[in-house]
Protein backbone atom coordinates (compact mmCIF):
# COMPACT_ATOMS: atom_id res chain seq x y z
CA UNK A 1 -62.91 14.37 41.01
CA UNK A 2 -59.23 14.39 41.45
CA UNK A 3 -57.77 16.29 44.41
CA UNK A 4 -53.77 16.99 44.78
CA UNK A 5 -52.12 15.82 47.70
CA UNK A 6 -50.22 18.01 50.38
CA UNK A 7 -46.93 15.95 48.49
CA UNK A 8 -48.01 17.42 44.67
CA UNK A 9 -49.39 14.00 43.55
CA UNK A 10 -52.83 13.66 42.21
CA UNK A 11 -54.65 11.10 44.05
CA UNK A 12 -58.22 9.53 44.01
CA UNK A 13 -59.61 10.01 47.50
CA UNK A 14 -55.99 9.96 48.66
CA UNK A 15 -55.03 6.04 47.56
CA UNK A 16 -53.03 6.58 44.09
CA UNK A 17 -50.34 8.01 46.09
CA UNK A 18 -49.88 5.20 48.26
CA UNK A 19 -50.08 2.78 45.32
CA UNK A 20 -47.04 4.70 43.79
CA UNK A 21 -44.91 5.25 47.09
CA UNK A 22 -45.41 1.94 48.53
CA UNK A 23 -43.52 -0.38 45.54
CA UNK A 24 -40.65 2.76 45.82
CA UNK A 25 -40.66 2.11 49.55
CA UNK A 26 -40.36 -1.34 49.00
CA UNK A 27 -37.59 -0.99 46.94
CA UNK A 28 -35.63 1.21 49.28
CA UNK A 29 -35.62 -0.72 52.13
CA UNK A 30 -34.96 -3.52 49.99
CA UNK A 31 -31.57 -1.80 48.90
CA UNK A 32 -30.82 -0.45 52.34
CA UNK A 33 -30.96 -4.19 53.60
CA UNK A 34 -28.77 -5.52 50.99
CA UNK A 35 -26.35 -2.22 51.54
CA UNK A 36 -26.34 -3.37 54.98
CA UNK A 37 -25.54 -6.86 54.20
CA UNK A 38 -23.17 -6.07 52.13
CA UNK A 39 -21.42 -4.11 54.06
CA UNK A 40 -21.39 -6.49 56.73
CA UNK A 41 -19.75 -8.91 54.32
CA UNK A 42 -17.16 -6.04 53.74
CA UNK A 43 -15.77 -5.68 57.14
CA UNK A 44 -15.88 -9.08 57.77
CA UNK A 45 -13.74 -9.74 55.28
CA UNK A 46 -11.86 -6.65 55.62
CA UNK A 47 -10.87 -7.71 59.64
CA UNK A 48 -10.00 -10.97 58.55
CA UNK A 49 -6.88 -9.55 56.19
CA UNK A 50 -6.50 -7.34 58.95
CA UNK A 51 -5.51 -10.37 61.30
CA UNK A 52 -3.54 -12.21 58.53
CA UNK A 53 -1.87 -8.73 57.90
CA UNK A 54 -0.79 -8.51 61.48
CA UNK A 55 0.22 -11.64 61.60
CA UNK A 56 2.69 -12.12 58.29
CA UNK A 57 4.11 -8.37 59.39
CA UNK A 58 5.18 -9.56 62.57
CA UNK A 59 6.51 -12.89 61.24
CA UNK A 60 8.37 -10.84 57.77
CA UNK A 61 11.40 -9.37 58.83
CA UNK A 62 15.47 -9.88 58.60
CA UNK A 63 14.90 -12.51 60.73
CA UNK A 64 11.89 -14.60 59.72
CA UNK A 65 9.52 -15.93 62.33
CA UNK A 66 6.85 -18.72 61.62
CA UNK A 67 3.50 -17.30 62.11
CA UNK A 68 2.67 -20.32 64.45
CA UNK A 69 5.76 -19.58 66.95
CA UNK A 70 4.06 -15.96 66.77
CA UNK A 71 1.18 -16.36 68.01
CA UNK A 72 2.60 -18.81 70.78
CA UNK A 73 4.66 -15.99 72.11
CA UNK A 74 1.30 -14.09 72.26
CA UNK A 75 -0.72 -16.51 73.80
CA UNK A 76 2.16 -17.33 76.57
CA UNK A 77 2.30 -13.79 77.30
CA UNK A 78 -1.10 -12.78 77.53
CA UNK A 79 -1.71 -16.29 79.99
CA UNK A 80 1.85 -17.53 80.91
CA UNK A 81 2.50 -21.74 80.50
CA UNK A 82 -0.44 -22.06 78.22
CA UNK A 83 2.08 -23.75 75.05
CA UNK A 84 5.55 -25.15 75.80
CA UNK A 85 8.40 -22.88 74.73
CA UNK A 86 10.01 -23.57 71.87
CA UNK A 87 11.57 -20.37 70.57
CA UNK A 88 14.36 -18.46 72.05
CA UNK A 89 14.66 -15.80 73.86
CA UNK A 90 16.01 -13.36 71.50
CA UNK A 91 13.16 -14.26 69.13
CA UNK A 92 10.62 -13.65 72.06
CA UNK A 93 12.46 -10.40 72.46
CA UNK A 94 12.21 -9.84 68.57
CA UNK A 95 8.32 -10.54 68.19
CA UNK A 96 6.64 -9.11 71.70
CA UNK A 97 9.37 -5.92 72.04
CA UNK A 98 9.81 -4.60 68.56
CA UNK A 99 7.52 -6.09 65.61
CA UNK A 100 4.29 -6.12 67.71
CA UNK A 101 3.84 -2.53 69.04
CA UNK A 102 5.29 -1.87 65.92
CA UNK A 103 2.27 -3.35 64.12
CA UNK A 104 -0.51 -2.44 66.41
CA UNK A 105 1.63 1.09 66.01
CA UNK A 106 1.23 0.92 61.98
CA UNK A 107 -2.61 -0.27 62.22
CA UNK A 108 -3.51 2.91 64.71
CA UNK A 109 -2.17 5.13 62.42
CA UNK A 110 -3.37 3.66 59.34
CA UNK A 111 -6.77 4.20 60.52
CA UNK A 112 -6.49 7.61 61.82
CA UNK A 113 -5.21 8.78 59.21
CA UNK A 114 -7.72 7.29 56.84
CA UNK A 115 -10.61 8.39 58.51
CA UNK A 116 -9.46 12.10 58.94
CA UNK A 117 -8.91 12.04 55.25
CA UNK A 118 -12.45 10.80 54.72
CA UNK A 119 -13.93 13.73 57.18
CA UNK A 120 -12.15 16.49 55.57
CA UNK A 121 -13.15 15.82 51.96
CA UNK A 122 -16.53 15.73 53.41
CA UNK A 123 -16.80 18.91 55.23
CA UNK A 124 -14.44 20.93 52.09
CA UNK A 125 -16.18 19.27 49.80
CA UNK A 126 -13.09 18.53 48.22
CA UNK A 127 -11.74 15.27 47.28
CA UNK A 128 -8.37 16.22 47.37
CA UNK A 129 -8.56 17.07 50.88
CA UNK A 130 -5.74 15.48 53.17
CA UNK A 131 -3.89 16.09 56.14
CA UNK A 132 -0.83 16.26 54.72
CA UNK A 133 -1.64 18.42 51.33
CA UNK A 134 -3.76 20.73 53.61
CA UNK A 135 -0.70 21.25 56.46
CA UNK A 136 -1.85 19.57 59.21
CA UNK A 137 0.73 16.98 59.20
CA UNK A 138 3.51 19.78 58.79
CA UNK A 139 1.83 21.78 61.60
CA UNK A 140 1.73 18.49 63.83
CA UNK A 141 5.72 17.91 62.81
CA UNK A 142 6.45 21.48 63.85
CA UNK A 143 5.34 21.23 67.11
CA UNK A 144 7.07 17.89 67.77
CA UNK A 145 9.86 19.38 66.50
CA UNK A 146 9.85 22.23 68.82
CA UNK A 147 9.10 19.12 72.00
CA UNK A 148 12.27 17.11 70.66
CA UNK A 149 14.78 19.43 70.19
CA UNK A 150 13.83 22.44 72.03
CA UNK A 151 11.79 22.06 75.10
CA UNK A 152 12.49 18.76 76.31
CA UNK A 153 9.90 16.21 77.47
CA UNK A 154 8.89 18.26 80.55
CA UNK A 155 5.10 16.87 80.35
CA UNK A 156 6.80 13.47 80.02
CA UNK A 157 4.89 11.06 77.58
CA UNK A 158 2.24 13.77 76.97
CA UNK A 159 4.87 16.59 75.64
CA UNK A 160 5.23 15.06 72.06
CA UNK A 161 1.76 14.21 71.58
CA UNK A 162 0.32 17.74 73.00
CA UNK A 163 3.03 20.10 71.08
CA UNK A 164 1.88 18.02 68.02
CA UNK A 165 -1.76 18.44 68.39
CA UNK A 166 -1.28 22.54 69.21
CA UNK A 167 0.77 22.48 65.94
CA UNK A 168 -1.21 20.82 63.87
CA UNK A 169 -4.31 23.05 65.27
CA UNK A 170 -1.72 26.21 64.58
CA UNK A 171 -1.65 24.69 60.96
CA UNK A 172 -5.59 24.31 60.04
CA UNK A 173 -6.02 27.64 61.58
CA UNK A 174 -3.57 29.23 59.14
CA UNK A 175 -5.37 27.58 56.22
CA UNK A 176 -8.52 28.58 56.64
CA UNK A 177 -7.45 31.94 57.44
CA UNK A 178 -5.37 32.14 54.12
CA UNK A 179 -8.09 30.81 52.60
CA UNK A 180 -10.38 33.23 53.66
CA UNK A 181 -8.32 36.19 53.52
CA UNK A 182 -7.56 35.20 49.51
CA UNK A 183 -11.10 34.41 49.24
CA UNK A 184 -10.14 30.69 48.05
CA UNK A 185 -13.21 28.96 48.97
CA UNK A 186 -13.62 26.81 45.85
CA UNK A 187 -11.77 23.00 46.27
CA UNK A 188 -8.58 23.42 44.44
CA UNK A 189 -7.14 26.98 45.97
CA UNK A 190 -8.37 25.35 49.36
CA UNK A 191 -5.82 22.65 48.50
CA UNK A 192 -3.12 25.59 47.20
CA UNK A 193 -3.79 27.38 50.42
CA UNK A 194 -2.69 24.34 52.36
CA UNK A 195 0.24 23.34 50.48
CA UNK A 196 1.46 26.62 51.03
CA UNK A 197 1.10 26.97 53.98
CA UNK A 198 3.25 23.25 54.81
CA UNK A 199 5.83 25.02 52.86
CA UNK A 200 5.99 28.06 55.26
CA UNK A 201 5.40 25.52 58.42
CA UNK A 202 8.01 22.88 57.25
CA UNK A 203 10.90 26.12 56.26
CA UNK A 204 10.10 26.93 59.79
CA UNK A 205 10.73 23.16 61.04
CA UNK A 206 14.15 23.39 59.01
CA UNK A 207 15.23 26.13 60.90
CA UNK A 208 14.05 24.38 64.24
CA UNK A 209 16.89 21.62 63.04
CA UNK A 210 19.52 23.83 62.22
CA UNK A 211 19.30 25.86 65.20
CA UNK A 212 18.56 22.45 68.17
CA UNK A 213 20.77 19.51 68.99
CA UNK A 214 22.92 18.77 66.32
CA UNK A 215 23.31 15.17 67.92
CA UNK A 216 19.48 14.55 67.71
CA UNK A 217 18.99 16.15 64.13
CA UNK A 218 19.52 12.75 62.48
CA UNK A 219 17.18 11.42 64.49
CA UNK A 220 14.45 13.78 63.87
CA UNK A 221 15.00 13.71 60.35
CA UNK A 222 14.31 10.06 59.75
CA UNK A 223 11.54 10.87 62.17
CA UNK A 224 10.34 13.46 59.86
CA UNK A 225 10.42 10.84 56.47
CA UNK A 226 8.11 8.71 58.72
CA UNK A 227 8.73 5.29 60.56
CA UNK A 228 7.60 3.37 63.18
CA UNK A 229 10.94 2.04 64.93
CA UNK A 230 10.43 3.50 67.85
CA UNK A 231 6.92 2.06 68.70
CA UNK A 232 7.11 1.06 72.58
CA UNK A 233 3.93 -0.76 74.96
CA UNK A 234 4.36 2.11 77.24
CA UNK A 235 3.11 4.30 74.35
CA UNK A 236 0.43 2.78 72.57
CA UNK A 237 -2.08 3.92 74.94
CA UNK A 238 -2.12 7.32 73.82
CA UNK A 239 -2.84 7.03 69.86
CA UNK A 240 -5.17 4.06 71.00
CA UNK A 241 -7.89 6.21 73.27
CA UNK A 242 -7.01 9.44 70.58
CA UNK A 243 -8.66 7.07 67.65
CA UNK A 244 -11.17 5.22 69.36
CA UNK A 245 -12.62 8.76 70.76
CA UNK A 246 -12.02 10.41 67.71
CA UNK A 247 -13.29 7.91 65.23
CA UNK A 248 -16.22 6.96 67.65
CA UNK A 249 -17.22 10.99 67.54
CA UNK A 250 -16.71 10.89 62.96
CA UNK A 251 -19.03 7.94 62.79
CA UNK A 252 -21.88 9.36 65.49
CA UNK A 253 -21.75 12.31 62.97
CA UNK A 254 -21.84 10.14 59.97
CA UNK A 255 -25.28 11.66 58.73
CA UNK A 256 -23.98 15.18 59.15
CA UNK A 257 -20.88 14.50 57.14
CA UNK A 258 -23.07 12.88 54.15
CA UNK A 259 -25.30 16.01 54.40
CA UNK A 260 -22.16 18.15 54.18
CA UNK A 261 -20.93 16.18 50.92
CA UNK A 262 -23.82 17.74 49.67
CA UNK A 263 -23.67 21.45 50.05
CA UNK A 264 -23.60 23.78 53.03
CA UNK A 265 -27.39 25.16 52.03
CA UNK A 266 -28.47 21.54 52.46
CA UNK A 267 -26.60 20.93 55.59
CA UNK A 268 -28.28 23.75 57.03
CA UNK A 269 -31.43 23.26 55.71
CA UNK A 270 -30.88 20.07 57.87
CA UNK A 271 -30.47 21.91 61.01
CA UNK A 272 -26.52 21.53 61.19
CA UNK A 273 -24.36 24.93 62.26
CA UNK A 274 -22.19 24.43 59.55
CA UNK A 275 -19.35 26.85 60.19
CA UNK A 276 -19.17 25.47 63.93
CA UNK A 277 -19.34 22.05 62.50
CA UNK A 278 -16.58 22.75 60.22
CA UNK A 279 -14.82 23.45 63.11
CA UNK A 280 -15.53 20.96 65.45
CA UNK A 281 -14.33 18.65 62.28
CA UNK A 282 -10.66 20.29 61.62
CA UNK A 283 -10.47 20.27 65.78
CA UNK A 284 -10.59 16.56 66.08
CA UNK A 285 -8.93 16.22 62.57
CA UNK A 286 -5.88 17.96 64.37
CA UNK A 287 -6.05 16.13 67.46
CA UNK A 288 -5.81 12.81 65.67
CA UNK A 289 -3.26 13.82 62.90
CA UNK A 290 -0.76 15.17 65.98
CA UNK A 291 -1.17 12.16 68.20
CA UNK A 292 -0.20 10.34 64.96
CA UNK A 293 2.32 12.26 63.39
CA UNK A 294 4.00 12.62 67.33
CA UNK A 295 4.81 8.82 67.36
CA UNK A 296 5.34 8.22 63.30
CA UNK A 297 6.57 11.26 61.68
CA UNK A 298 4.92 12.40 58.71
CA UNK A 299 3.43 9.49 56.43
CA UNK A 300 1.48 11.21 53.44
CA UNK A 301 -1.04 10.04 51.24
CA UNK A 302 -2.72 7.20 53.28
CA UNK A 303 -5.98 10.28 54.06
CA UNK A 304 -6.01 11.20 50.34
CA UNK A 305 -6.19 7.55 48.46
CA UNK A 306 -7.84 5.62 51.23
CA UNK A 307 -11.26 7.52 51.15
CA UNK A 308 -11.28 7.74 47.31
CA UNK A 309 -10.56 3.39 47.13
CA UNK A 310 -13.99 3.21 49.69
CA UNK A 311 -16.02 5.17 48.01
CA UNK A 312 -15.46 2.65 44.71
CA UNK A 313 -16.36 -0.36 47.04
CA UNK A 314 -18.86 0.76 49.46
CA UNK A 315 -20.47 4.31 47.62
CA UNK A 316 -20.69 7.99 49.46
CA UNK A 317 -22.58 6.51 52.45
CA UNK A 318 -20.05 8.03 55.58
CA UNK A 319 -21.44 5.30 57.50
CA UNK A 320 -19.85 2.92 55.76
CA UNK A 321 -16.78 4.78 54.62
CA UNK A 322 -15.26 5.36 57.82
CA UNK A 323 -15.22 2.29 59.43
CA UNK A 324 -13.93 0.80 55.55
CA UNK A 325 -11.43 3.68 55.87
CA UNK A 326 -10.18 2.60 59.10
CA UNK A 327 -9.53 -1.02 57.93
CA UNK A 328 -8.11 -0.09 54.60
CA UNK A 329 -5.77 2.32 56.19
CA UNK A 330 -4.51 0.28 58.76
CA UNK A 331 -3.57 -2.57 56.63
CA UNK A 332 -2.05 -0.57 53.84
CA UNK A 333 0.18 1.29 56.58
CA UNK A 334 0.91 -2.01 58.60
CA UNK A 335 2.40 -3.54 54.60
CA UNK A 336 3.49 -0.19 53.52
CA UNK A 337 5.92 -0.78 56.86
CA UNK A 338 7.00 -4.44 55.79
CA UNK A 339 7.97 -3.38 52.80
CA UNK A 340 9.84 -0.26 54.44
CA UNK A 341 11.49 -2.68 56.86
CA UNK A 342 12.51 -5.65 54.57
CA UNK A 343 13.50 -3.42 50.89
CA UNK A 344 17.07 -2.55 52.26
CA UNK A 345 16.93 -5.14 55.25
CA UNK A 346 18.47 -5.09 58.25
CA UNK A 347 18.51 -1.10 57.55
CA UNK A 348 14.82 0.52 57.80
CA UNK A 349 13.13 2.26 55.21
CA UNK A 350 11.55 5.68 55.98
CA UNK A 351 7.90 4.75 55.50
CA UNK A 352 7.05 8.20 54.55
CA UNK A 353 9.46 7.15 51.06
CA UNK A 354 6.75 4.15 50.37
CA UNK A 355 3.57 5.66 50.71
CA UNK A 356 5.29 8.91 49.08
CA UNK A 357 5.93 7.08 46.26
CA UNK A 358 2.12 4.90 46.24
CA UNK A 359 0.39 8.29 46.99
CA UNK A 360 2.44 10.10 44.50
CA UNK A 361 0.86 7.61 41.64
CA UNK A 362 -2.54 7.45 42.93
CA UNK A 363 -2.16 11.25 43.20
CA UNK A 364 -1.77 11.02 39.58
CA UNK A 365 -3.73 8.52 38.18
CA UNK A 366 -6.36 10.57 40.34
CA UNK A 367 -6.13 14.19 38.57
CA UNK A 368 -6.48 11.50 35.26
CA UNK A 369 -9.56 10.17 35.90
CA UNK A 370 -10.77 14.09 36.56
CA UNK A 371 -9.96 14.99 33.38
CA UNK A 372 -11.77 12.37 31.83
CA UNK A 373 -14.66 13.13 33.73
């Protein structure tokens, strides 16, 4: 006689349901090792166009410099008299003082925004979900507005990065209280909600300008199309621990963000406070986006298409889309910049223009592909 197991599966003294699991379990750990593999194979390959990346942006410029006298200046100054000098001074000046911060700038920002991109359209469930189309960026702009023109650097360093952060905090606030108070909790009005409230935050900026320095206005306007031409050593320190803390915290809550994807029943099903992890996720969100928006200005699109490209590659796996997202974003910022600075060389390009006008298309090409589906 038959007897059903405690799973639903009839079984013959309990073995026919082993006989059935075991080939499926087989199978599964079969694809997770070659998921594994293959994403091993993925960032591998995706560090080593990082490094080439990094290296033909610092060498592309108005004045060209051969990758090989690059890295020469790099190795001298990290251990000094390692390679004979061959390069001038002004070149040295060139590569370690202006392209190279500028770079390792580009890449840090790349990233962060990427991966706050990815988070968000996990925990809205929305896959238009960015930082800039929900605010964030416009709230993190506001308050470095308000630190440039108004205040002053009285917290030295810190004052930029900390109004930025506070604004872009002030910003995801707002949106999810518009979007609750309008009752816009499906993914598109989410995504209305947020674009109007960067329209309220950024009239509010313009007013900022019109009433603060007039000699500094031009200089937080370019700031405000995005660029990266004022990247110093001194300052790198700050976006650097702000994504390593902030990334290392999205991918230790990888599992939680692919249970979100799903559906806040499941998610709590699961055991996760989903409102307070919500939270928790526009909190760090806004602490990255300010830190990055505080020393690039507002560069758009990089959280929206970034995500959507990894998910094609690697699947919905946030364990794998993160750390893809990082890479990805940090090496289409760090070309999205060599094409910003070398399009109307020696004059920079606001990088905000370039991935305006990338993100603008994908943007497109994106509400497409919904349609067909």
């Amino acid at each position: 006689m038959s007897k059903r197991s405690p799973l639903g599966d009839d079984t013959v003294h309990g073995h026919s349901a082993w006989k059935t699991t075991q080939p499926r379990n087989r199978v599964s750990v079969l694809s997770s090792q070659l998921s594994e593999r293959k994403m091993t194979v993925m960032i591998t390959l995706g560090l080593f166009f990082l490094i080439i990346s990094f290296s033909l942006a610092v060498s592309i410029g108005a004045i060209s410099v051969p990758a090989q006298t690059v890295w020469g200046i790099v190795l001298n100054k990290i251990s000094p008299d390692t390679i004979e000098q061959t390069w001038s001074k002004g070149r040295e000046a060139i590569v370690w003082d202006i392209r190279f911060p500028r770079a390792i700038l580009a890449g840090f920002v790349g990233a962060g925004l990427a991966i706050v991109g990815a988070t968000l359209q996990a925990v809205t469930r929305n896959p238009l979900a960015d930082p800039h189309l929900l605010g964030i960026s416009s709230g993190a702009a506001f308050g470095a507005i308000i630190a440039l023109l108004h205040t002053g650097m009285f917290l030295g360093l810190a004052t930029v990065p900390l109004f930025a952060f506070f604004g872009a905090l002030a910003a995801s606030g707002l949106v999810l209280l518009v979007s609750r108070m309008t009752a816009s909790t499906s993914a598109d009005r989410l995504i209305l909600a947020g674009v109007a409230v960067s329209f309220v935050i950024m009239a509010g900026a313009n007013i900022l300008i019109f009433l603060g320095d007039q000699k500094s206005t031009h200089t937080v306007v370019f700031w405000m199309l995005g660029g990266l031409g004022l990247a110093q050593w001194s300052q790198l320190i700050y976006p650097l621990v702000i994504l390593t803390l902030g990334g290392l915290y999205f991918y230790l809550k990888s599992s939680d963000l692919n249970a979100m994807t799903v559906g806040d029943e499941t998610a709590s099903t699961l055991g996760i406070p989903v409102a307070r992890f919500r939270l928790i996720i526009f909190i760090v969100g806004a602490l990255v986006t300010g830190v990055m928006v505080a020393f690039s200005g507002i560069i758009g699109f990089v959280g929206l298409m970034i995500p959507h490209i990894l998910r094609r590659l690697v699947g919905g796996n946030y364990r794998y889309i993160l750390p893809g997202s990082a890479l990805v974003g940090a090496i289409f910022v760090i070309w999205s910049d060599v094409a910003a600075r070398t399009i109307m060389a020696p004059e920079d390009m606001p990088i905000g223009i370039i991935t305006g006008l990338v993100g603008g298309l994908f943007f497109i090409w994106l509400l497409g592909q919904g349609k067909k589906g």
